[in-house]
Every structure is written in C-alpha cells, then in structure tokens.
C-alpha atoms as a PDB file:
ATOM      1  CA  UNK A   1      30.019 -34.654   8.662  1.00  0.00           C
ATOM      2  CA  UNK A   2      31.577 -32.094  10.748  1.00  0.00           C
ATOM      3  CA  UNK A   3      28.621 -29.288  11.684  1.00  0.00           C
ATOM      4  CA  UNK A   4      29.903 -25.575  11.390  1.00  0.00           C
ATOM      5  CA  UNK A   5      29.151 -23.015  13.615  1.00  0.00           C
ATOM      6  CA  UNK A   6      28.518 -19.916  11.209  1.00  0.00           C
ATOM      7  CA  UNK A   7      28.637 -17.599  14.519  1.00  0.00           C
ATOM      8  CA  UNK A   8      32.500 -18.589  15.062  1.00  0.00           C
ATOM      9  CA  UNK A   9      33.116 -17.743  11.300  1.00  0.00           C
ATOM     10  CA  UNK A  10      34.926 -14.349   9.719  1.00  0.00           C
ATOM     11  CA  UNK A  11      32.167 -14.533   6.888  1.00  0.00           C
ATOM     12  CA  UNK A  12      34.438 -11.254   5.445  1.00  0.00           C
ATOM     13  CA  UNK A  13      37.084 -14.229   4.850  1.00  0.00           C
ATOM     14  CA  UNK A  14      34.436 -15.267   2.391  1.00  0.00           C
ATOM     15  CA  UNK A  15      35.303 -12.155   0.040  1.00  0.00           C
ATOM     16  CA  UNK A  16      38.572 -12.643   0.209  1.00  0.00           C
ATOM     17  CA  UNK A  17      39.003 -16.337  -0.576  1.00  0.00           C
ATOM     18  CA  UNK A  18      36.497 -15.405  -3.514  1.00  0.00           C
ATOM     19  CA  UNK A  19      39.033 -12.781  -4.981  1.00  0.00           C
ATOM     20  CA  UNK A  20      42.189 -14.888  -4.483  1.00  0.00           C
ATOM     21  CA  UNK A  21      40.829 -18.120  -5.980  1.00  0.00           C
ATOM     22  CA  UNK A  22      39.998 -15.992  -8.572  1.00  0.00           C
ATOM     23  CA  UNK A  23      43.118 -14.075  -9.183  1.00  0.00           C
ATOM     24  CA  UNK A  24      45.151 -17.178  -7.932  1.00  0.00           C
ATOM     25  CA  UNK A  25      47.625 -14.526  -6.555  1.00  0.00           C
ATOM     26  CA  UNK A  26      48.078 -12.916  -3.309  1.00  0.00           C
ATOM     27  CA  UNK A  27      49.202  -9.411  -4.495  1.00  0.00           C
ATOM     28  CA  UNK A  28      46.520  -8.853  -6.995  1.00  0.00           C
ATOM     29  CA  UNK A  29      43.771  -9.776  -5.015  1.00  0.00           C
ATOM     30  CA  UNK A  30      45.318  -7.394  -2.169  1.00  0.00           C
ATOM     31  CA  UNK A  31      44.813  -4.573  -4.626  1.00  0.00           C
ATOM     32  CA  UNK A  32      41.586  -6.023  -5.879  1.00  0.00           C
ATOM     33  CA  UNK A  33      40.630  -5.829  -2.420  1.00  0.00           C
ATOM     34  CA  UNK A  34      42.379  -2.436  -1.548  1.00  0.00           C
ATOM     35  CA  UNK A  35      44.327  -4.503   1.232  1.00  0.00           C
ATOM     36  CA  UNK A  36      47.842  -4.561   1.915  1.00  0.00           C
ATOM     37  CA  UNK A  37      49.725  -7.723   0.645  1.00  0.00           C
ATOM     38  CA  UNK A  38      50.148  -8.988   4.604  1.00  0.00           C
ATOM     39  CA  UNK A  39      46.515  -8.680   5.569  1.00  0.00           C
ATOM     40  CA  UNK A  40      45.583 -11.086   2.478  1.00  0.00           C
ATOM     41  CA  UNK A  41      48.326 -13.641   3.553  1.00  0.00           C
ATOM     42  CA  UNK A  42      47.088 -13.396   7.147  1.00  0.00           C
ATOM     43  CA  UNK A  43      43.630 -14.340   5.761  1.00  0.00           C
ATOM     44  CA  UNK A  44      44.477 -16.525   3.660  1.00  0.00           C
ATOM     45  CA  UNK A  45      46.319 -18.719   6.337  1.00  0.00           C
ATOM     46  CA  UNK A  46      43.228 -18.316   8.317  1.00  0.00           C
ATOM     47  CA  UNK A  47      41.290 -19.483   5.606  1.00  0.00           C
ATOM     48  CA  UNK A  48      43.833 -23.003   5.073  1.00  0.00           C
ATOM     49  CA  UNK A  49      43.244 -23.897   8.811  1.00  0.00           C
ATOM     50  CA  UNK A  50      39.315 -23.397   8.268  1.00  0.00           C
ATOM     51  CA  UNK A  51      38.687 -25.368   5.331  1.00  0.00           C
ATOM     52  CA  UNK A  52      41.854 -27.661   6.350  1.00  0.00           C
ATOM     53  CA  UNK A  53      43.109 -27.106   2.435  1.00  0.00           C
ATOM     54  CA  UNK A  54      46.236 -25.268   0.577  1.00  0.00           C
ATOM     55  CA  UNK A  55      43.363 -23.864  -1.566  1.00  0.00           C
ATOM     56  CA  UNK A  56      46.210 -22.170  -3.779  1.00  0.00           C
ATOM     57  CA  UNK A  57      49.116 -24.492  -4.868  1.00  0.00           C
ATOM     58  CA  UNK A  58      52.640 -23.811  -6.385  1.00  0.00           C
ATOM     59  CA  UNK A  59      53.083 -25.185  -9.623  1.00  0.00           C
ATOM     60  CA  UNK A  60      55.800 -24.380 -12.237  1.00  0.00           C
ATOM     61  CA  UNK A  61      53.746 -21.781 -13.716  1.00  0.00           C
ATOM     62  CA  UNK A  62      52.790 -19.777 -10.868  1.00  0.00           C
ATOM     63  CA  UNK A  63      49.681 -20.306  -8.116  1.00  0.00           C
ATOM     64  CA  UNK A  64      47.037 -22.698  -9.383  1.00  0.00           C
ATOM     65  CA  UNK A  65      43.592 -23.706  -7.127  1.00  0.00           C
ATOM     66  CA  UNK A  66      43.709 -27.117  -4.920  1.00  0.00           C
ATOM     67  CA  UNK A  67      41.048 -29.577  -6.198  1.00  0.00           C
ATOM     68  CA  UNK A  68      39.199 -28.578  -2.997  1.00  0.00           C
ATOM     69  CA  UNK A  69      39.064 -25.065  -4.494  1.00  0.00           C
ATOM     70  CA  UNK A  70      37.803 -25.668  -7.287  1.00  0.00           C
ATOM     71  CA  UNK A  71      35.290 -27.551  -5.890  1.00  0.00           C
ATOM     72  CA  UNK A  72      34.324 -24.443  -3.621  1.00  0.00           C
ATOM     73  CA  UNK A  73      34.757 -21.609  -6.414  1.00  0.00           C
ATOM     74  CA  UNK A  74      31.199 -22.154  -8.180  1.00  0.00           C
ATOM     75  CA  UNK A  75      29.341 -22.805  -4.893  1.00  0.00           C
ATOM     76  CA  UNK A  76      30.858 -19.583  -3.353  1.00  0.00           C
ATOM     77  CA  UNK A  77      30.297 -17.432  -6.368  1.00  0.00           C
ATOM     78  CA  UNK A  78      26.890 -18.130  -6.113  1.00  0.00           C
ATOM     79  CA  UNK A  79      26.425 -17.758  -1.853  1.00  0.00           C
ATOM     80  CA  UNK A  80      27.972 -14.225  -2.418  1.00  0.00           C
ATOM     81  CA  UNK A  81      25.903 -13.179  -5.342  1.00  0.00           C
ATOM     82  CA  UNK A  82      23.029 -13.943  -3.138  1.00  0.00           C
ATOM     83  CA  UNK A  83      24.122 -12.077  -0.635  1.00  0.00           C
ATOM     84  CA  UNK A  84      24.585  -9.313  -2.552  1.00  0.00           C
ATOM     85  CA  UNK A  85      20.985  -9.420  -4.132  1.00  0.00           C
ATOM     86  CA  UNK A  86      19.491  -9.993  -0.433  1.00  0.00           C
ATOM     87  CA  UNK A  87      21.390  -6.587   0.506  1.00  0.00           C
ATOM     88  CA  UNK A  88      20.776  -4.617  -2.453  1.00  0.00           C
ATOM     89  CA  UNK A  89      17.708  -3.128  -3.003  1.00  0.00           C
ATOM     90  CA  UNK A  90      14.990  -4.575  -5.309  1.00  0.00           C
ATOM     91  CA  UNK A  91      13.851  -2.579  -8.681  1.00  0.00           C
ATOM     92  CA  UNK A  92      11.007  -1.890  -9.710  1.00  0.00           C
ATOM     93  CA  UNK A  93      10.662  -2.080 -13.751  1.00  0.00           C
ATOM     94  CA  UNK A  94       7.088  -0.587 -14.806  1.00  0.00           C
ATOM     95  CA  UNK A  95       7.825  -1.768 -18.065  1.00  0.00           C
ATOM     96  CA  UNK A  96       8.654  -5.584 -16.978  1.00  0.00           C
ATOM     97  CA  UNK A  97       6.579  -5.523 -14.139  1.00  0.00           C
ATOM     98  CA  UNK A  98       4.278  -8.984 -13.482  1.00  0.00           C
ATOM     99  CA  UNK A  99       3.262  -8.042  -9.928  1.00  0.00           C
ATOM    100  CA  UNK A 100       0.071  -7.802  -8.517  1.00  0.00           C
ATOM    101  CA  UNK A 101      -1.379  -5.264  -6.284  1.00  0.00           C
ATOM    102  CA  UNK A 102      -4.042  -5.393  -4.428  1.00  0.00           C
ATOM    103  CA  UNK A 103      -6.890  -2.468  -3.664  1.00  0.00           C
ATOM    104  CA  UNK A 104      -9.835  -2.443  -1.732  1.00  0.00           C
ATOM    105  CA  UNK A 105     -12.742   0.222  -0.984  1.00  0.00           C
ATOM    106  CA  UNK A 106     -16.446   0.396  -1.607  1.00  0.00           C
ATOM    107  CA  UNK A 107     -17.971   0.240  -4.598  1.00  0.00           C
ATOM    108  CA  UNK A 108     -19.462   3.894  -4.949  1.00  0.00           C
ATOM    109  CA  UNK A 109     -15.572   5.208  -3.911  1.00  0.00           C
ATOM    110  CA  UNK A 110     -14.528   2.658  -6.138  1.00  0.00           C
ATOM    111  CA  UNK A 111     -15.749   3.444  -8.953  1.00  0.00           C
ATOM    112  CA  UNK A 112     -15.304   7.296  -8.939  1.00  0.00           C
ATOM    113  CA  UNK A 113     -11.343   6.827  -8.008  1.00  0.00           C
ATOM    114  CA  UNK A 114      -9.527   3.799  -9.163  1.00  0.00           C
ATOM    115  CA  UNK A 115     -10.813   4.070 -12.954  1.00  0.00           C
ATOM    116  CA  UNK A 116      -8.607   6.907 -13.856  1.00  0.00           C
ATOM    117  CA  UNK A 117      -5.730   5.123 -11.825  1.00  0.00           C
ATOM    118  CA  UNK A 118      -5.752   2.070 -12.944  1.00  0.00           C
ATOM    119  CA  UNK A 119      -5.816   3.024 -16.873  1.00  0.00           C
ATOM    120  CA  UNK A 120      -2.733   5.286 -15.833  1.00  0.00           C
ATOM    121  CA  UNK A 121      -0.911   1.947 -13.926  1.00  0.00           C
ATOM    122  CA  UNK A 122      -1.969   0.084 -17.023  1.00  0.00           C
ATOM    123  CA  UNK A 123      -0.806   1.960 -19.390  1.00  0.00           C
ATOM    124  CA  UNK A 124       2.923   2.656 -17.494  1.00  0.00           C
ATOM    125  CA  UNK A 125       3.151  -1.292 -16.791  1.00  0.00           C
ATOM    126  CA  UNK A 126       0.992  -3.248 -19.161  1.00  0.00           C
ATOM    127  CA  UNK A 127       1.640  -6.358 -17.199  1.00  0.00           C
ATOM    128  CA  UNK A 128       0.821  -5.461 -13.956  1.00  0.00           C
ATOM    129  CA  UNK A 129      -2.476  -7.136 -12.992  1.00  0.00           C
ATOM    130  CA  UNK A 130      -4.499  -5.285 -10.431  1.00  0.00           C
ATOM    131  CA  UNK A 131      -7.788  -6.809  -8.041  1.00  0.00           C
ATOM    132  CA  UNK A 132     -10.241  -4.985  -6.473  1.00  0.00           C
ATOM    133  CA  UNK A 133     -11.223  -7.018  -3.282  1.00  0.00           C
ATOM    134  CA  UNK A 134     -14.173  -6.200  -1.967  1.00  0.00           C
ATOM    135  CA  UNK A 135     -14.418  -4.076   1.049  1.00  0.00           C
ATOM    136  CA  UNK A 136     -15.676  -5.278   4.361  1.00  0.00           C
ATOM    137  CA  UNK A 137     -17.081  -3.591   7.596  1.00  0.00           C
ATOM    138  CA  UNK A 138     -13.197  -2.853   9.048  1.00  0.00           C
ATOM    139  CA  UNK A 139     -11.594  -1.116   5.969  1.00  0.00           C
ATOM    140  CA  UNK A 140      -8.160  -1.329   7.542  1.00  0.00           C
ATOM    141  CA  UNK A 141      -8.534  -5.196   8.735  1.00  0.00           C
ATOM    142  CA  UNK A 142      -7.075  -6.360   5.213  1.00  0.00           C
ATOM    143  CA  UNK A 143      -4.391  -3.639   5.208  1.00  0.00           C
ATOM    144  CA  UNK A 144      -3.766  -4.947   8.946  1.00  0.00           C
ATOM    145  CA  UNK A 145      -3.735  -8.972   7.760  1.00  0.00           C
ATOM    146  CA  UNK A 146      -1.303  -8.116   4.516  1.00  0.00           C
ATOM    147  CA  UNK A 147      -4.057  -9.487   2.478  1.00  0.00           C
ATOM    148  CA  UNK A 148      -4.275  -5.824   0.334  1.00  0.00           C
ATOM    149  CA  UNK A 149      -1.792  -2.868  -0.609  1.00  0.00           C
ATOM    150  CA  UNK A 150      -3.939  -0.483  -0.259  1.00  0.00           C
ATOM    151  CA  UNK A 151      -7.324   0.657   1.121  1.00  0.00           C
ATOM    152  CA  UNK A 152      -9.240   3.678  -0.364  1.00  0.00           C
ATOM    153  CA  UNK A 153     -11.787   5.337   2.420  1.00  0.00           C
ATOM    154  CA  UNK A 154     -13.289   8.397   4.406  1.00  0.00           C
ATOM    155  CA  UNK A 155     -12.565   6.459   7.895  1.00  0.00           C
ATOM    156  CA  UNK A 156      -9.790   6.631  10.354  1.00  0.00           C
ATOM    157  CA  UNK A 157      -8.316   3.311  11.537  1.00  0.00           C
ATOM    158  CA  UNK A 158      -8.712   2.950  15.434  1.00  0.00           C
ATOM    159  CA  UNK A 159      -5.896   0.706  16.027  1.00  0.00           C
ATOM    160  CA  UNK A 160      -1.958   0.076  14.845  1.00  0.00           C
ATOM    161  CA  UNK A 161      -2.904   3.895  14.057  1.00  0.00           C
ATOM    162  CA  UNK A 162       1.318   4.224  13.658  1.00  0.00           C
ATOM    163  CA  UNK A 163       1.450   1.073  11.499  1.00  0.00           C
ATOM    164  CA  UNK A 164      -0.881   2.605   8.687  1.00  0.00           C
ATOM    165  CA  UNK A 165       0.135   5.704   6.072  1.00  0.00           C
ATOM    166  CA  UNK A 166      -2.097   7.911   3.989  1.00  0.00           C
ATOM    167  CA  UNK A 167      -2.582   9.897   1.060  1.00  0.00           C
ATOM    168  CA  UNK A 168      -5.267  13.002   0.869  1.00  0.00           C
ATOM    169  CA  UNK A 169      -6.982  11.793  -2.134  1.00  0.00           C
ATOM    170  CA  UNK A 170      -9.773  14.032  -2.108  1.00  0.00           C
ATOM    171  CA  UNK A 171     -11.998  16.175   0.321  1.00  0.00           C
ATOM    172  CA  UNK A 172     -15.413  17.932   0.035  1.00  0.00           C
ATOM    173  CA  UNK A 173     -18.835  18.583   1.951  1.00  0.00           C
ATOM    174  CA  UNK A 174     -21.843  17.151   2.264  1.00  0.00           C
ATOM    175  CA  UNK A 175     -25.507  17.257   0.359  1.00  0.00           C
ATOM    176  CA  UNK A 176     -28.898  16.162   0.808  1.00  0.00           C
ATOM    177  CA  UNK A 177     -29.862  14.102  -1.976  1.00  0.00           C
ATOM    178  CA  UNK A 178     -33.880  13.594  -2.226  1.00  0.00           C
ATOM    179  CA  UNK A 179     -36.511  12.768  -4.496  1.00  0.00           C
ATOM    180  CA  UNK A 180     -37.318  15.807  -6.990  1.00  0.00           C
ATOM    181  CA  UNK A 181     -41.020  15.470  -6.216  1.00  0.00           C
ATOM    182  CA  UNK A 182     -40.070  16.090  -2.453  1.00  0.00           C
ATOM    183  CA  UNK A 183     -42.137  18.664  -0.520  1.00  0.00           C
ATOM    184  CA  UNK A 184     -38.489  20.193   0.638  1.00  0.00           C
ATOM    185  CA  UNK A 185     -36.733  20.511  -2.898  1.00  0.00           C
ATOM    186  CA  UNK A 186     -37.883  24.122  -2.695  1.00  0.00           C
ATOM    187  CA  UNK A 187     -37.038  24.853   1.044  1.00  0.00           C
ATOM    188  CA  UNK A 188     -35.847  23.022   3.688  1.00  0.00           C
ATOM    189  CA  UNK A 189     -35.002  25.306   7.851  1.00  0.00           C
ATOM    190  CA  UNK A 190     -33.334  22.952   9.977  1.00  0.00           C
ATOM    191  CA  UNK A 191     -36.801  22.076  11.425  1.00  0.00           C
ATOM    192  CA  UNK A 192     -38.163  20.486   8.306  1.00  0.00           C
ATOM    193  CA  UNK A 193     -34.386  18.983   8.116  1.00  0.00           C
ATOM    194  CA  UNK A 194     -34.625  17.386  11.409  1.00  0.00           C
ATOM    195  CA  UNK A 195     -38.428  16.459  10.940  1.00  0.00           C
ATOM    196  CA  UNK A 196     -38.178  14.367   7.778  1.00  0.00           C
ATOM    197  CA  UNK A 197     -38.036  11.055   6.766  1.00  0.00           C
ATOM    198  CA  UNK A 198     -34.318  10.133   6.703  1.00  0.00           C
ATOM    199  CA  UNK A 199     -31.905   7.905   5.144  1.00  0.00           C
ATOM    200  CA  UNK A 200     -28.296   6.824   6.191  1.00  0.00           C
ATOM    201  CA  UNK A 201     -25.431   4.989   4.631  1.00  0.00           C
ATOM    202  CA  UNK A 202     -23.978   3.275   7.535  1.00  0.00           C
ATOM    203  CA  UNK A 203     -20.672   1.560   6.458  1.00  0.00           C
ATOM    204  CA  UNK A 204     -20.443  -0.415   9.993  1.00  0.00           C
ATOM    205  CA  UNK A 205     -23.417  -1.348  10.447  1.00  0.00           C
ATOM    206  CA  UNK A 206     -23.590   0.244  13.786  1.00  0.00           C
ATOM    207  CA  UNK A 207     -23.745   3.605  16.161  1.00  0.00           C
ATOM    208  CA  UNK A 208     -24.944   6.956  14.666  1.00  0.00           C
ATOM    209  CA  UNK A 209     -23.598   8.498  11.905  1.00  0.00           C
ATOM    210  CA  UNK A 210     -21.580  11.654  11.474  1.00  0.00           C
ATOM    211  CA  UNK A 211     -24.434  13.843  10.746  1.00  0.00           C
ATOM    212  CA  UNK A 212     -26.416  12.362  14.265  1.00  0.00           C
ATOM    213  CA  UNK A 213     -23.129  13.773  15.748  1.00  0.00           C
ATOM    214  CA  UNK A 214     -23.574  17.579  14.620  1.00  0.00           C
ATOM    215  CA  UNK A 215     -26.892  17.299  15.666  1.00  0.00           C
ATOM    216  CA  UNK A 216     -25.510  16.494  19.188  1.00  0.00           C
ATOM    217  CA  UNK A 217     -23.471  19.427  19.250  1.00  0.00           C
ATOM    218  CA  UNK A 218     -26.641  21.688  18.597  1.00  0.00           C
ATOM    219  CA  UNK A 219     -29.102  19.891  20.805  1.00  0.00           C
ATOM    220  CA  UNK A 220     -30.949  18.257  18.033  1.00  0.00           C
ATOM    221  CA  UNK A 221     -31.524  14.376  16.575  1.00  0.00           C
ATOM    222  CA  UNK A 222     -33.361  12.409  13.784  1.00  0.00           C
ATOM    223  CA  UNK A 223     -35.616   9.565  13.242  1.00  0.00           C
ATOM    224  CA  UNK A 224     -33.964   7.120  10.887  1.00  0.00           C
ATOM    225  CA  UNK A 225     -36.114   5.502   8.435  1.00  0.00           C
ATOM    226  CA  UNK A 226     -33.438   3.820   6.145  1.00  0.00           C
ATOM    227  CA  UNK A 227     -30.188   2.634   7.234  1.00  0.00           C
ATOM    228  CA  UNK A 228     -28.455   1.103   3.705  1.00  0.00           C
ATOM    229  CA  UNK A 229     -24.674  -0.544   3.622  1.00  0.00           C
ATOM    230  CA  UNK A 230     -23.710   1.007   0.421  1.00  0.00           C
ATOM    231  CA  UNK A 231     -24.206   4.441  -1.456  1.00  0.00           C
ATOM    232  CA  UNK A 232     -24.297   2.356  -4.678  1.00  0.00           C
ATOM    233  CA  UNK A 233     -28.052   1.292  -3.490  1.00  0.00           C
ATOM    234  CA  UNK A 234     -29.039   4.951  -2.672  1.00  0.00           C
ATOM    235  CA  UNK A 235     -30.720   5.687  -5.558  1.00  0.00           C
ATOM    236  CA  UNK A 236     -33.130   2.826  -5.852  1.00  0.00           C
ATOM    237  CA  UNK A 237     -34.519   3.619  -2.196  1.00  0.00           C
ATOM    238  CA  UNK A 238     -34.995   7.671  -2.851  1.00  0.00           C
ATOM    239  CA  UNK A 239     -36.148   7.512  -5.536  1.00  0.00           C
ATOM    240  CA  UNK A 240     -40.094   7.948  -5.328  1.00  0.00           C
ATOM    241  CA  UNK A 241     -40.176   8.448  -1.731  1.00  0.00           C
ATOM    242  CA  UNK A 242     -39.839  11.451   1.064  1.00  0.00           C
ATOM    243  CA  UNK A 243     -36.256  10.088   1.688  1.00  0.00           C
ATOM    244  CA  UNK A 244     -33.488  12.036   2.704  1.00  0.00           C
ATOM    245  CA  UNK A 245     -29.916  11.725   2.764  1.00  0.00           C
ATOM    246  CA  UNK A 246     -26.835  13.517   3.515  1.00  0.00           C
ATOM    247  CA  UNK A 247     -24.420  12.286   1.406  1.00  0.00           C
ATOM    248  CA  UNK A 248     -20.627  13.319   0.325  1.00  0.00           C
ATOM    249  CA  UNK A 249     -21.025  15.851  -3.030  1.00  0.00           C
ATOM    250  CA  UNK A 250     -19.020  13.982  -4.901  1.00  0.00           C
ATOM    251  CA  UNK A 251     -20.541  10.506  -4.302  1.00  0.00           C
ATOM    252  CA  UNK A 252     -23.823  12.627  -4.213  1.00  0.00           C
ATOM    253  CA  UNK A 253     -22.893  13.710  -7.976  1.00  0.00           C
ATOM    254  CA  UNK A 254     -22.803  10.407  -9.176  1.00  0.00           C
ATOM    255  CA  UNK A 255     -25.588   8.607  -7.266  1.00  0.00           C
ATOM    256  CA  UNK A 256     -28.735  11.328  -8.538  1.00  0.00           C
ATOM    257  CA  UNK A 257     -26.681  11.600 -12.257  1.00  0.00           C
ATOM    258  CA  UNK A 258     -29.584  10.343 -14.666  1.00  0.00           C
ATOM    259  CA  UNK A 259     -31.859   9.761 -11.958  1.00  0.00           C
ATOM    260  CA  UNK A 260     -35.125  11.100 -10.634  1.00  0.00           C
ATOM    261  CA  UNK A 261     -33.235  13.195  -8.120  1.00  0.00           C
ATOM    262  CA  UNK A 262     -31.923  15.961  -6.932  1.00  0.00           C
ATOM    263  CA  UNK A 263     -29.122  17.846  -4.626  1.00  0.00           C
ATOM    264  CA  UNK A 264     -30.313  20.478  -2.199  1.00  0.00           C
ATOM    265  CA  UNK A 265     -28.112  22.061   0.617  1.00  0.00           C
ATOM    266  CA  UNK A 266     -27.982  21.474   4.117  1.00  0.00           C
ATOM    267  CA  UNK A 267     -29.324  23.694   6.572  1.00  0.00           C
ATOM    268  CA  UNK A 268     -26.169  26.107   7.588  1.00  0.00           C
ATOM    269  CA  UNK A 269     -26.972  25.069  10.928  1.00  0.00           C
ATOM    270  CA  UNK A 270     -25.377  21.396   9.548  1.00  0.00           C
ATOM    271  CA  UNK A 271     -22.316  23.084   7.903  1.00  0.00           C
ATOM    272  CA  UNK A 272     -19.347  21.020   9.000  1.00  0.00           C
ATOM    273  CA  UNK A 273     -15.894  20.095   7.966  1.00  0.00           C
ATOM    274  CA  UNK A 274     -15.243  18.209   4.516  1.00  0.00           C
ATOM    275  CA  UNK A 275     -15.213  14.820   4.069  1.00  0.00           C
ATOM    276  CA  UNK A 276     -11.604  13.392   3.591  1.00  0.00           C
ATOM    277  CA  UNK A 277     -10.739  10.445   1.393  1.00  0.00           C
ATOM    278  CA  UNK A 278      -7.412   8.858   1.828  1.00  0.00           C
ATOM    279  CA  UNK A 279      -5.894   5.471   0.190  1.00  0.00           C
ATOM    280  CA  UNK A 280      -4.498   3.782   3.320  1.00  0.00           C
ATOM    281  CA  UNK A 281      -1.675   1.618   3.177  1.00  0.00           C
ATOM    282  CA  UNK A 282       0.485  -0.514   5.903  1.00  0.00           C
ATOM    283  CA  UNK A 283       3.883  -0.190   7.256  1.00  0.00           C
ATOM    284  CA  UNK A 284       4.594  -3.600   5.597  1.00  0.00           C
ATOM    285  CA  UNK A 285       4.554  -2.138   2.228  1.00  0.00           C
ATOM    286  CA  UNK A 286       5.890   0.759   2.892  1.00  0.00           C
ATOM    287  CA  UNK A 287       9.303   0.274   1.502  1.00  0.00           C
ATOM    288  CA  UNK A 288       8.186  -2.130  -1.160  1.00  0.00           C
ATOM    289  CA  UNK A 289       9.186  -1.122  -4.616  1.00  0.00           C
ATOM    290  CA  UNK A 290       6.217  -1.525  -6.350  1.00  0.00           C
ATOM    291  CA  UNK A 291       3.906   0.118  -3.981  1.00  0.00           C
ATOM    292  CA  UNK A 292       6.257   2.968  -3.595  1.00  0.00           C
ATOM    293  CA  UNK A 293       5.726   3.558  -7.597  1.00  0.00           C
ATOM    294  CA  UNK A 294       2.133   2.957  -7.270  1.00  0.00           C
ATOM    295  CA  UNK A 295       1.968   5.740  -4.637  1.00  0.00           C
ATOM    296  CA  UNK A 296       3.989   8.194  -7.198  1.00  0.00           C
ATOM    297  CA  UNK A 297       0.737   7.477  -9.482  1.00  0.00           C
ATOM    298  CA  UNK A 298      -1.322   8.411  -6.983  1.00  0.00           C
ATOM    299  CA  UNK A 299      -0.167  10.965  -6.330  1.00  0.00           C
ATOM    300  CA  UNK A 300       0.127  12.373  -9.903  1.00  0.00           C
ATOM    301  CA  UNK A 301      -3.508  11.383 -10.238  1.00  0.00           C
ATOM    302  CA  UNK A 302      -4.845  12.826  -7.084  1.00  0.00           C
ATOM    303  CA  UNK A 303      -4.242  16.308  -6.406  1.00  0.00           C
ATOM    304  CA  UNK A 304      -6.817  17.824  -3.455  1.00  0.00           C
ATOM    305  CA  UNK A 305      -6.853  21.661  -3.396  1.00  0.00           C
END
C-alpha cells in the first residue's frame, strides 16, 4: 500500500470533496461552500489526481459518485465529524453529568467546607460522583500529579506557583483553645502566654509554626509540649490538661463545640493577619468544563467578606 504523507496534503480539500460527493454537483456545492464555481472545479481536479479517481461521473441523469466515492463518503463523514468534535468545545450537562471530581484537604477543613458544597453539586447533577482523597503532607503534590481537581487549604504552594489558581474561600483569626479548668481561662498577659504548656497542629511535620514566627518578630518563643498532625485530634489531647493552642476560630468553633473547652483570646501582642483558606486547583483543569462549573458552585457557596 502506498503510505501518504498527511503534511503534503490540502486537508481543506477534505471539506470540499465532502460537499460535492454530497451534492454530486459542482455549482451547488460552490454555493454550499460560498466558493465561486472555478475554485470548486480547481479542487476538485486536485482532488481526481490525489485519490487517482473521477469521484463524480456523468451519467444520463446528471453527476453520480464513482464506486471509489462511495466507498470514501461514510469514512469521510465520519473523519470530519471528528474533527469537528475535537475543535469544538466540550459541554458540560449538570443534569447528564457522570463525571467524577476529585477533592482533597484535611479532615477538620473538610468537614466544615465541602458538606454544604457537595449537597449543592449533588443536588444540580445527581450523577456526578465526588471522592474525598485524603490529604497528605504537600497539599498541592496531588493537584501537581493530576491525581485531584481540587485542593482545599490555608497553605501557599512553593513551587509551579504560576501553574496553580485559587479561590478565597474563607478568612479569619486565630484563638487559643484550652481546657475550661485552665489556670488562664480567666487571664492570660503575653507572659503567661509564652510561659505555658503549648500545643501545635503542625500539618508538615516540620519547622515552627506561624505563631513561633510572630513571636520572632517580638523577641519572644515557646516550649512545645504537643505537636499533633491534625486539628480533628485536638480535642482529645486538651482536654483535661494545661494545653494550649492557637488555633483558626473557625476550626476552633468546631473542635471545643460539646466539649470540655473553651476559646479565650490571644494576647494583642499576638494579633496578626487572618488565616486564608483557598480551594487550589491546577492549570490542567483550568479550562475543563466540569471544573469550570464546579468553580461557579464555589463560588456561589463561598462568599468571604
């Protein structure tokens, strides 16, 4: 068989051998085309010496296709309406939609934020299915890998920082969450503050935390007693215990809600900027239909001040 090279072809010959095999006349398909009647004979005498074939044939009744024609007519219908789905952009159908999209953040975040959006996904596409991977020590690894859509989290990536959009989800300042039976529930100077026994969610693993850092800035530090890898835990080790931690309010809310603890203000020597929560997501999805539509939820759902 004789191999083509697609690079010496006219593929716009393509169009036009689709609408004169299918008008079987070389004015029509000129003003199907919105050529002039000589440019479509030109091509179509280009098109003979390609495919080495009449492809339209006189017969007492007018223009009828060449058996080689026919042949082609069903296989080139189809190569154009691919080409025409590969160019055109993909829809996405809420009410059709099987896809599935993929979320990640830690539990405590988790649970606080994705409930109300995933009941409002749900009940705009009933059929979308939606996993919650678990989060791991780089929260913008998975966005990096393609193996989520989107990440929710207070952190800033430190690499491919162009490749990665955001979404201000929420923002607020931080608490100290103790025991209620602790000494400082009534008081607590910056002193006691920096003198107590403290605790620290450390989502790494590693270095100090934010609060260590303010401390810098004024000259002062802190013993850590506790270092946990997830606010969900936070409870169980404060509670009963001269414990301390400076925690996000909102996260702080839920943690001491039905517990044996309480919420107590920092030291105004601690005041600092709000926490920031975004949801993450890649460059790779960034055009994708059905993560642009999940990002209109979002952003219906989340509304920071």
């Amino acid at each position: 068989m004789r191999e083509v090279n697609l690079r010496s072809i006219d593929l716009n010959l393509l169009v036009v051998l689709q609408a004169l095999l299918r008008e079987k006349h070389v004015s029509r398909a000129a003003q199907e085309l919105h050529m002039s009647q000589p440019a479509v004979s030109r091509a179509l005498q280009r098109l003979r010496d390609m495919l080495d074939d009449p492809l339209l044939v006189r017969t007492r009744s007018g223009y009828d296709l060449s058996a080689r024609a026919q042949e082609i007519l069903p296989c080139l219908n189809a190569l154009l309406q691919g080409a025409s789905s590969l160019i055109q952009p993909v829809q996405f159908d809420p009410l059709t939609a099987t896809d599935t999209v993929r979320m990640t953040g830690l539990d405590l975040e988790a649970a606080l934020y994705l409930p109300k959006l995933t009941k409002l996904l749900h009940s705009e596409a009933p059929n979308l299915k939606i996993e919650l991977v678990p989060q791991t020590s780089d929260h913008f690894k998975k966005l990096d890998e393609g193996t989520v859509h989107f990440s929710l989290t207070g952190l800033e990536p430190d690499f491919a920082t162009d490749q990665f959009h955001r979404v201000l989800i929420d923002h607020m300042g931080s608490i100290c969450v103790m025991d209620k039976d602790n000494p400082l529930v009534q008081e607590m100077t910056l002193d006691q503050y920096v003198s107590c026994r403290h605790g620290m969610v450390s989502i790494t693993g590693v270095g100090p935390g934010s609060m260590d850092r303010k401390l810098q800035t004024i000259g002062r530090s802190r013993e850590l007693s506790m270092r946990l890898s997830s606010f969900m835990s936070v409870a169980e080790f404060c509670e009963g215990t001269e414990l301390v931690f400076a925690l996000p309010q909102r996260l702080a809310e839920h943690i001491t809600k039905d517990r044996h603890l309480v919420m107590r203000p920092l030291p105004p020597e601690l005041t600092r900027e709000d926490i920031r929560f975004y949801v993450y997501w890649h460059e790779r999805h960034h055009h994708d239909p059905m993560c642009v539509w999940v990002r209109q939820k979002i952003s219906e759902v989340f509304q920071p001040d």
